[in-house]
Protein backbone atom coordinates (compact mmCIF):
# COMPACT_ATOMS: atom_id res chain seq x y z
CA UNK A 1 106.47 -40.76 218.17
CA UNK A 2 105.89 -43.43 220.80
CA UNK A 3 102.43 -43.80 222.24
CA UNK A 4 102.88 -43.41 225.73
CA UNK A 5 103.58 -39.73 224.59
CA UNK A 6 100.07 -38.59 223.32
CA UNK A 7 97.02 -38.80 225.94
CA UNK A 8 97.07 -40.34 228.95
CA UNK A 9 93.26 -39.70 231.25
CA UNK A 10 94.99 -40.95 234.14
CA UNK A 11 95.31 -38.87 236.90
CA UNK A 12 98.38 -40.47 238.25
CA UNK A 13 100.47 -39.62 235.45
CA UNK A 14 103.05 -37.09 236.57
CA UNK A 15 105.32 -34.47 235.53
CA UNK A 16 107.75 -32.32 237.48
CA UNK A 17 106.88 -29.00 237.14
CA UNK A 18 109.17 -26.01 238.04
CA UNK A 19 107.65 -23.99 239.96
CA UNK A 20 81.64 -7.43 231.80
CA UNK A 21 79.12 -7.73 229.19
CA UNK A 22 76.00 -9.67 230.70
CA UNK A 23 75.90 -13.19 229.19
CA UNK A 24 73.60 -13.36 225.49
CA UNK A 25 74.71 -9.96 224.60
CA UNK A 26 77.52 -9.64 221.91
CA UNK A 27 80.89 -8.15 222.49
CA UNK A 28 81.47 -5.12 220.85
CA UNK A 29 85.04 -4.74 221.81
CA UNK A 30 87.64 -7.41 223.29
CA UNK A 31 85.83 -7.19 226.85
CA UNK A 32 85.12 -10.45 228.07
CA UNK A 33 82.05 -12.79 228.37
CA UNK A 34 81.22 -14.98 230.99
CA UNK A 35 82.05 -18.61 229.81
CA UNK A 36 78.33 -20.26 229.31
CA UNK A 37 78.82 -24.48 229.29
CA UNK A 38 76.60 -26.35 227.49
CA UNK A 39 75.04 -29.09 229.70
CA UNK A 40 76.84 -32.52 229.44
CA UNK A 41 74.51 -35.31 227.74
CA UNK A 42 72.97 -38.19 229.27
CA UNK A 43 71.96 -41.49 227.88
CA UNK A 44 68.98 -41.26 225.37
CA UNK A 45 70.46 -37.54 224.34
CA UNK A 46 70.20 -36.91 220.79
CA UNK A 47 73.02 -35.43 218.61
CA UNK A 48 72.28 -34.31 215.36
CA UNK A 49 74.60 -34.37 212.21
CA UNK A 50 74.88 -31.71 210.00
CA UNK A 51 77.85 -31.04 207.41
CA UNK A 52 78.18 -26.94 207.60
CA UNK A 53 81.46 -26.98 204.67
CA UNK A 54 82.25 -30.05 202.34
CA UNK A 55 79.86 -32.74 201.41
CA UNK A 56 79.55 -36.24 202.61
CA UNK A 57 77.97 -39.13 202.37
CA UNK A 58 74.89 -41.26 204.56
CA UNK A 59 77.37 -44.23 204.09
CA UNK A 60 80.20 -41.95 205.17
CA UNK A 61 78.83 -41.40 208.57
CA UNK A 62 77.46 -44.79 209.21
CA UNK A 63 80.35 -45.83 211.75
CA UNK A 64 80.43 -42.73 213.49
CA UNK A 65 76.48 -43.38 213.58
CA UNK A 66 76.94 -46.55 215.06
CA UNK A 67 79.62 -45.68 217.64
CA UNK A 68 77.82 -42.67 219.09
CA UNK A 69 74.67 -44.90 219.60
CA UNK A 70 76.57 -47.47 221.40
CA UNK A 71 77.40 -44.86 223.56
CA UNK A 72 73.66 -44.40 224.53
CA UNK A 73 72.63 -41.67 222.47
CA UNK A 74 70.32 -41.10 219.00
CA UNK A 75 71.25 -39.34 216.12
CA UNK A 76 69.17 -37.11 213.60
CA UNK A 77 70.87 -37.06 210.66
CA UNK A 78 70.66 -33.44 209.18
CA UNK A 79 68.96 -32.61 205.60
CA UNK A 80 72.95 -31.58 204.24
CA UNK A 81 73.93 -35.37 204.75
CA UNK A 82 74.28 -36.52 200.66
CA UNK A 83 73.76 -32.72 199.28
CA UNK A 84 76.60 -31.83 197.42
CA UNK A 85 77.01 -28.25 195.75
CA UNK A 86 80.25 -28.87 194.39
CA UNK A 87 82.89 -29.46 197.07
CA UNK A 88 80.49 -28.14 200.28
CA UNK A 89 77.26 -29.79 201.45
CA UNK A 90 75.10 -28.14 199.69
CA UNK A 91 74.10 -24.34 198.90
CA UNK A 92 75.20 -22.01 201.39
CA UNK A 93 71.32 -21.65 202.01
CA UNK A 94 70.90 -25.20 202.59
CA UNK A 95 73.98 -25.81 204.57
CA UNK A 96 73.31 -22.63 207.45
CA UNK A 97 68.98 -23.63 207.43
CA UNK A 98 70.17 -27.40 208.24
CA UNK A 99 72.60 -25.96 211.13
CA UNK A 100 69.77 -23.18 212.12
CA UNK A 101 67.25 -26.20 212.53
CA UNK A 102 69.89 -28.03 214.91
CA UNK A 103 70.93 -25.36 217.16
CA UNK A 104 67.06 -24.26 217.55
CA UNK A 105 65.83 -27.68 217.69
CA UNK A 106 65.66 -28.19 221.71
CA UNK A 107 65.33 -31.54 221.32
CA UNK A 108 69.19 -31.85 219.94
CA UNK A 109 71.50 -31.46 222.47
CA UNK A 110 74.87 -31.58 220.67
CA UNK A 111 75.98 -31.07 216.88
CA UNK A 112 78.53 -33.21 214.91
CA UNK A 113 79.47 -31.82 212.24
CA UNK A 114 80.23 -34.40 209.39
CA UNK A 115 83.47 -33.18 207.97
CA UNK A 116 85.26 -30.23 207.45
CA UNK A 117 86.81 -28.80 204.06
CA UNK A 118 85.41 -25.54 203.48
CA UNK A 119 82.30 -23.36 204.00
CA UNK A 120 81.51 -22.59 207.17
CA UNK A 121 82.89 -19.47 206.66
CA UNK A 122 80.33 -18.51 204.27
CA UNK A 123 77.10 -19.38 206.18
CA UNK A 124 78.13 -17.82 209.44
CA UNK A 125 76.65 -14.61 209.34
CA UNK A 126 73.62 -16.14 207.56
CA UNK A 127 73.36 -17.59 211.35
CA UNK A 128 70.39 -16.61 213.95
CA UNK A 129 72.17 -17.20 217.77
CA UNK A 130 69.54 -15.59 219.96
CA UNK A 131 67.90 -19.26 220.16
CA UNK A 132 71.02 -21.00 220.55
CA UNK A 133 72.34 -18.25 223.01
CA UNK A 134 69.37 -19.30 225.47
CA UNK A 135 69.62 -23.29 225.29
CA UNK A 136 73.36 -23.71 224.22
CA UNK A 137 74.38 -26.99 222.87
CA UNK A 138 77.97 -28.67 222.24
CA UNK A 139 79.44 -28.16 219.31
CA UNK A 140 81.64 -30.60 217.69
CA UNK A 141 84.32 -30.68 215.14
CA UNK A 142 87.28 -28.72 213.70
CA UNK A 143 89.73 -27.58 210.94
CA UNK A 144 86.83 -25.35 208.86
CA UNK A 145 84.65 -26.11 211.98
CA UNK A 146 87.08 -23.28 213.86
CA UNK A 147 85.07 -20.53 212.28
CA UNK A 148 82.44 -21.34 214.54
CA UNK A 149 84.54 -22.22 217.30
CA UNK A 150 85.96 -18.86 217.23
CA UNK A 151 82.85 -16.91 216.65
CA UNK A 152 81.05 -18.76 220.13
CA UNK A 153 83.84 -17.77 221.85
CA UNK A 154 84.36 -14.19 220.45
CA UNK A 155 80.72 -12.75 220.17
CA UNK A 156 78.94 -15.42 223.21
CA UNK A 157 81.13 -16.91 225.33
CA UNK A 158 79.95 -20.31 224.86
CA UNK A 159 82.19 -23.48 225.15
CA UNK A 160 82.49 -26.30 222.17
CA UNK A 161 84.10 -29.60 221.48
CA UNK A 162 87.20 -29.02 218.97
CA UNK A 163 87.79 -32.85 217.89
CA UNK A 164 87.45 -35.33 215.44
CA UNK A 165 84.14 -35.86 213.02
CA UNK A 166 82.15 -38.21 211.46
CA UNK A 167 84.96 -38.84 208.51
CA UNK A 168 87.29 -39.84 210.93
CA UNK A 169 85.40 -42.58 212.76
CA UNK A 170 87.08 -46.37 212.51
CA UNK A 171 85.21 -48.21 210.33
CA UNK A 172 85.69 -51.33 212.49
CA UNK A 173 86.42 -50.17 215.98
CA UNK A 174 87.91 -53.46 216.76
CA UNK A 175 90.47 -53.02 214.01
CA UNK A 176 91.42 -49.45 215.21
CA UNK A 177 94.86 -49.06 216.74
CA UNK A 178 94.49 -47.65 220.33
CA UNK A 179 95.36 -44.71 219.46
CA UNK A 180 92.60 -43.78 216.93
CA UNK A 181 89.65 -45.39 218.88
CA UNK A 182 91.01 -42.85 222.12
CA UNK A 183 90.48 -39.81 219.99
CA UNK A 184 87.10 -41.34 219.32
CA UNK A 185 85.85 -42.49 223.09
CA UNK A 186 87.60 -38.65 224.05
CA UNK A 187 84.74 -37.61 222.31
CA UNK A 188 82.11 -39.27 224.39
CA UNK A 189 83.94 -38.54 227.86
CA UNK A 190 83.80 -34.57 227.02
CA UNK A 191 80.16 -34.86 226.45
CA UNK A 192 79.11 -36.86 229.67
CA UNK A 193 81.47 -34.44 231.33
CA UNK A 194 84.62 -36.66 232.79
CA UNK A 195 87.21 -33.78 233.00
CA UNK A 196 89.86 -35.09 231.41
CA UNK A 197 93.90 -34.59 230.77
CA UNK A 198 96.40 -34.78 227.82
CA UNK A 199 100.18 -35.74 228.00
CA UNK A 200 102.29 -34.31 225.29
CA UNK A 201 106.09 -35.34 224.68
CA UNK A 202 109.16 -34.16 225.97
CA UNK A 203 111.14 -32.17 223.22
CA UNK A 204 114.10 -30.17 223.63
CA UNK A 205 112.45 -26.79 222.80
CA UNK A 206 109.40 -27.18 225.09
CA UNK A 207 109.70 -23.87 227.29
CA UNK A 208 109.05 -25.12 231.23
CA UNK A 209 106.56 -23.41 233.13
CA UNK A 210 102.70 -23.64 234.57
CA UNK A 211 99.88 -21.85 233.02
CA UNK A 212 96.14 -21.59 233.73
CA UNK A 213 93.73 -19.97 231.50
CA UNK A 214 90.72 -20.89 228.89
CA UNK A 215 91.77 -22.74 226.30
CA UNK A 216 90.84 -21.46 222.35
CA UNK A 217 92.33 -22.39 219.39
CA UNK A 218 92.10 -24.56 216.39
CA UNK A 219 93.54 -24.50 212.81
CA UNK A 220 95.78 -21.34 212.16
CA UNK A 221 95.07 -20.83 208.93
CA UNK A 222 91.38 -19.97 210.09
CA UNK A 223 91.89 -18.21 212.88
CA UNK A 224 94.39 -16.01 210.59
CA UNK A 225 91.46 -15.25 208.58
CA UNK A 226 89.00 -14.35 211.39
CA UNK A 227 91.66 -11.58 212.41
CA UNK A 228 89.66 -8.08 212.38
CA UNK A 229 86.25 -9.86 211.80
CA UNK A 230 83.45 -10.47 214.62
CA UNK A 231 84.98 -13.81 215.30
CA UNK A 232 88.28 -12.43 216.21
CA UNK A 233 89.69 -14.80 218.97
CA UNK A 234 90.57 -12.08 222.00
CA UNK A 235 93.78 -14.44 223.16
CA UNK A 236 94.90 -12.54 226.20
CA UNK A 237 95.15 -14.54 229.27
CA UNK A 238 93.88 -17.48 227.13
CA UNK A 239 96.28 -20.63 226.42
CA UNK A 240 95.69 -20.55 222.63
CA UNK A 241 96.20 -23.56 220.59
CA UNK A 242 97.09 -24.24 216.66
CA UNK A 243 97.24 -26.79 213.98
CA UNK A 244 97.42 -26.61 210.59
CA UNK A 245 98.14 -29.24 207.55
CA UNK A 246 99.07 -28.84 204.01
CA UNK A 247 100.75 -25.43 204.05
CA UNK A 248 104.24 -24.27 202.74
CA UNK A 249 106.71 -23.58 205.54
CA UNK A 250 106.50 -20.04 204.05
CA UNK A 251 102.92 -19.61 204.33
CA UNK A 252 102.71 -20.97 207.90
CA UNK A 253 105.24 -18.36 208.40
CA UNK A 254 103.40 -15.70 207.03
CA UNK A 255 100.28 -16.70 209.64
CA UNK A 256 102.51 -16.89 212.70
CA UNK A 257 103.67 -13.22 211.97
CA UNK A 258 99.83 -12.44 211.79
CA UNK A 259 99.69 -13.73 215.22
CA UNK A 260 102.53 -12.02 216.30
CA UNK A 261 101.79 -8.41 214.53
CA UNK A 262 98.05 -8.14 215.48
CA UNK A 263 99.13 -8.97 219.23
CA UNK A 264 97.47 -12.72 219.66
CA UNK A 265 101.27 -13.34 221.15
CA UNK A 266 101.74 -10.49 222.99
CA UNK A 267 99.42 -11.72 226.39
CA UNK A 268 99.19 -15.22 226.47
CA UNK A 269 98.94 -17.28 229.41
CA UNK A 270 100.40 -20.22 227.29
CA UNK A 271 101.03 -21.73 223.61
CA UNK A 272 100.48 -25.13 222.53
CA UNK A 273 101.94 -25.97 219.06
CA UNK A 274 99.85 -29.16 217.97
CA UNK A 275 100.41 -31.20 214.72
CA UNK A 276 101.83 -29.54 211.45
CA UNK A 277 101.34 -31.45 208.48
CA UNK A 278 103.28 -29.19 205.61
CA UNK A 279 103.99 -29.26 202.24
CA UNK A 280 107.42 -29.64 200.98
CA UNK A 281 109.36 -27.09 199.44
CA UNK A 282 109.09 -26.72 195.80
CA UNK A 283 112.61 -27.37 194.41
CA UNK A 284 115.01 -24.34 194.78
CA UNK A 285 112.55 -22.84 196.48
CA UNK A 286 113.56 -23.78 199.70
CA UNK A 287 112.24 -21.76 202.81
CA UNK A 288 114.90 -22.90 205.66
CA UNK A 289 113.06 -22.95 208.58
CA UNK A 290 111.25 -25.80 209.98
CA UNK A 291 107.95 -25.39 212.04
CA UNK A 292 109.75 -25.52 215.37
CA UNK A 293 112.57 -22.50 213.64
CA UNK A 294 109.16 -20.48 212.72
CA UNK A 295 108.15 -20.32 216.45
CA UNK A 296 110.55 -20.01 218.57
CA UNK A 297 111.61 -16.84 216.42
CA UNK A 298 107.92 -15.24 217.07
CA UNK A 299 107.76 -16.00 220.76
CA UNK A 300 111.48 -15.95 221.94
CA UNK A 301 110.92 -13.07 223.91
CA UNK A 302 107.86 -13.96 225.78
CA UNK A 303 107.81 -15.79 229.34
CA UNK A 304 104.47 -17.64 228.57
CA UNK A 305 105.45 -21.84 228.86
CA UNK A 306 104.95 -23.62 225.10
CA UNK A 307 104.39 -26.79 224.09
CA UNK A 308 105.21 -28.44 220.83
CA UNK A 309 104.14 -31.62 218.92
CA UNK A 310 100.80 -31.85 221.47
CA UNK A 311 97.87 -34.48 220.28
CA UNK A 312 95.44 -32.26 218.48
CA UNK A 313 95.40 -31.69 214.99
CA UNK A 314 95.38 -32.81 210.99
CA UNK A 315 96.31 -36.50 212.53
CA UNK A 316 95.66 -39.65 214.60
CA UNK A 317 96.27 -38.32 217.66
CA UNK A 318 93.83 -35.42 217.29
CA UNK A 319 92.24 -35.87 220.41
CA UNK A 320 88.88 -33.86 222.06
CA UNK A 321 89.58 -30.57 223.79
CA UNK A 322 87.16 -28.03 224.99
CA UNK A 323 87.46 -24.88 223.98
CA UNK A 324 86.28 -21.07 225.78
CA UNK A 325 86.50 -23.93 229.17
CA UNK A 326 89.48 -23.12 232.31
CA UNK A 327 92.43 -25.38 231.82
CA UNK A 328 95.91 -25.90 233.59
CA UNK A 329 98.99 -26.32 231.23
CA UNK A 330 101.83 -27.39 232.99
CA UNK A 331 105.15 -28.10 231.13
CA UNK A 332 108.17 -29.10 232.14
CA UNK A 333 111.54 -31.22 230.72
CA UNK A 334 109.52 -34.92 231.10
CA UNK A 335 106.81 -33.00 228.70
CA UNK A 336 103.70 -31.29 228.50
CA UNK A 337 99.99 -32.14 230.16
CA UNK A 338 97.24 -30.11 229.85
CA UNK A 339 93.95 -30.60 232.51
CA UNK A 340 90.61 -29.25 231.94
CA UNK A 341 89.30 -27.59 235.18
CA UNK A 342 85.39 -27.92 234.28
């Protein structure tokens, strides 16, 4: 795919487009919140690191260390950073007391998580919010990282930063293509608040149309298990977007009929279809349908616009969206954009 398809923050760039609950309380039912923002961060901010599902490293995050202080702010590295219990940070214990400390701490006013894998998950009921709830903070990361994304939105209303982490920072910025180092600096113009927009490509099956709405998402393996749990993403009127990597054509499949059989397709605003990384068949075992044949069968009947092969994702192009925040998606046969509103 050629660059000048992924993310353009330039507000020239042009497409032809054919034309309850009080906020701190939990939802008990799929009423909405009111959308709380975190404040954006100013220079001397401090972000803390904390690795919530698989374990990594102090040399591991050294670059993305370095990068987010040339940006202007300071970093408290988090007591998970080189705990390793197995394939996750550290116990469950450790790994939701290190995240509890950073969303309480009000001197931390965002938290970058390290990496995903798995585990978050497991420590998110441990989790105290009535602190958090009061003094929100960004939130940053995906792939396991969606667990939490989903449960801010779901039980608080609050907004966070689905994007790249730590692992994924160039080791030598000046030897990154440009197309890694802009997922990177989208990071850092989310969290001093530039409002930015995303171009996706033109492809045949793109369905035309404009859509506003908040924007949730993430990986769909995740938000497949969060069905009928407290973190249950309620998707009506919402532009929902998914990703996923290292799945058999069958399983991925198997989650989009989750999506369309407990309703998350029924009342969309709009669908954005972001990178899918998948397994291949095992010989004579052959599913038949590629990722683009799995969709369109699910949401043929809907009016909603969709976008396929957007930047965001299990791949360079992953680039820094904000999630439970209004955006505009706006689709047409030159491709796809998609403008935050806030």
């Amino acid at each position: 795919m050629k660059r000048k398809h992924f993310l353009s923050f330039m507000l020239t760039a042009g497409l032809t487009i054919p034309a309850t609950a009080s906020f701190g309380s939990k939802a008990s039912s799929f009423d909405e919140l009111p959308i709380k923002q975190p404040p954006y961060l100013k220079a001397g901010d401090t972000i803390g690191i904390t690795s919530p599902a698989g374990f990594i490293t102090t040399a591991e995050i050294l670059p993305a260390i370095a990068m987010m202080e040339s940006w202007g702010f300071k970093i408290k590295i988090g007591k998970t950073i080189d705990k390793r219990d197995f394939t996750m940070g550290g116990t469950d214990q450790e790994r939701a007391a290190d995240l509890q400390e950073m969303m309480d701490d009000q001197q931390i006013k965002a938290i970058m998580c390290a990496r995903g894998g798995y585990g978050m998950v497991r420590i998110i009921d441990l989790l105290n919010f009535n602190t958090f709830v009061q003094s929100p903070k960004w939130i940053i990361g995906f792939s396991d990282v969606t667990v939490l994304h989903c449960h801010l939105n779901r039980q608080y209303g609050i907004a966070s930063i689905h994007s790249k982490m730590c692992n994924s920072f160039p080791t030598d910025p000046a030897l990154a293509d440009a197309v890694q180092l802009e997922t990177i600096l989208s990071i850092n113009k989310i969290l001093k608040g530039e409002h930015l927009q995303y171009l996706g490509p033109a492809v045949a099956i793109n369905k035309p149309g404009i859509a506003s709405g908040i924007l949730v998402g993430g990986n769909l393996s995740i938000i497949e298990t969060m069905a009928g749990t407290k973190s249950d993403l309620n998707t009506d009127g919402k532009i929902l977007f998914v990703e996923d990597t290292g799945e058999y054509l069958y399983r991925l499949d198997r989650m989009f009929w989750n999506l369309k059989r407990t309703g998350k397709l029924d009342r969309l605003a709009g669908l954005i279809i972001g990178g899918f990384k998948t397994k291949p068949d095992d010989p004579g075992e052959e599913f038949g349908k590629t990722i683009y044949d799995i969709v369109q069968e699910k949401v043929r009947n809907y009016g909603y616009p969709v976008a396929y092969d957007f930047p965001v994702g299990h791949q360079k192009n992953n680039f820094a969206l904000k999630c439970g925040i209004q955006h505009r998606l706006e689709i047409s046969q030159n491709g796809s954009r998609l403008i935050a509103l806030s």
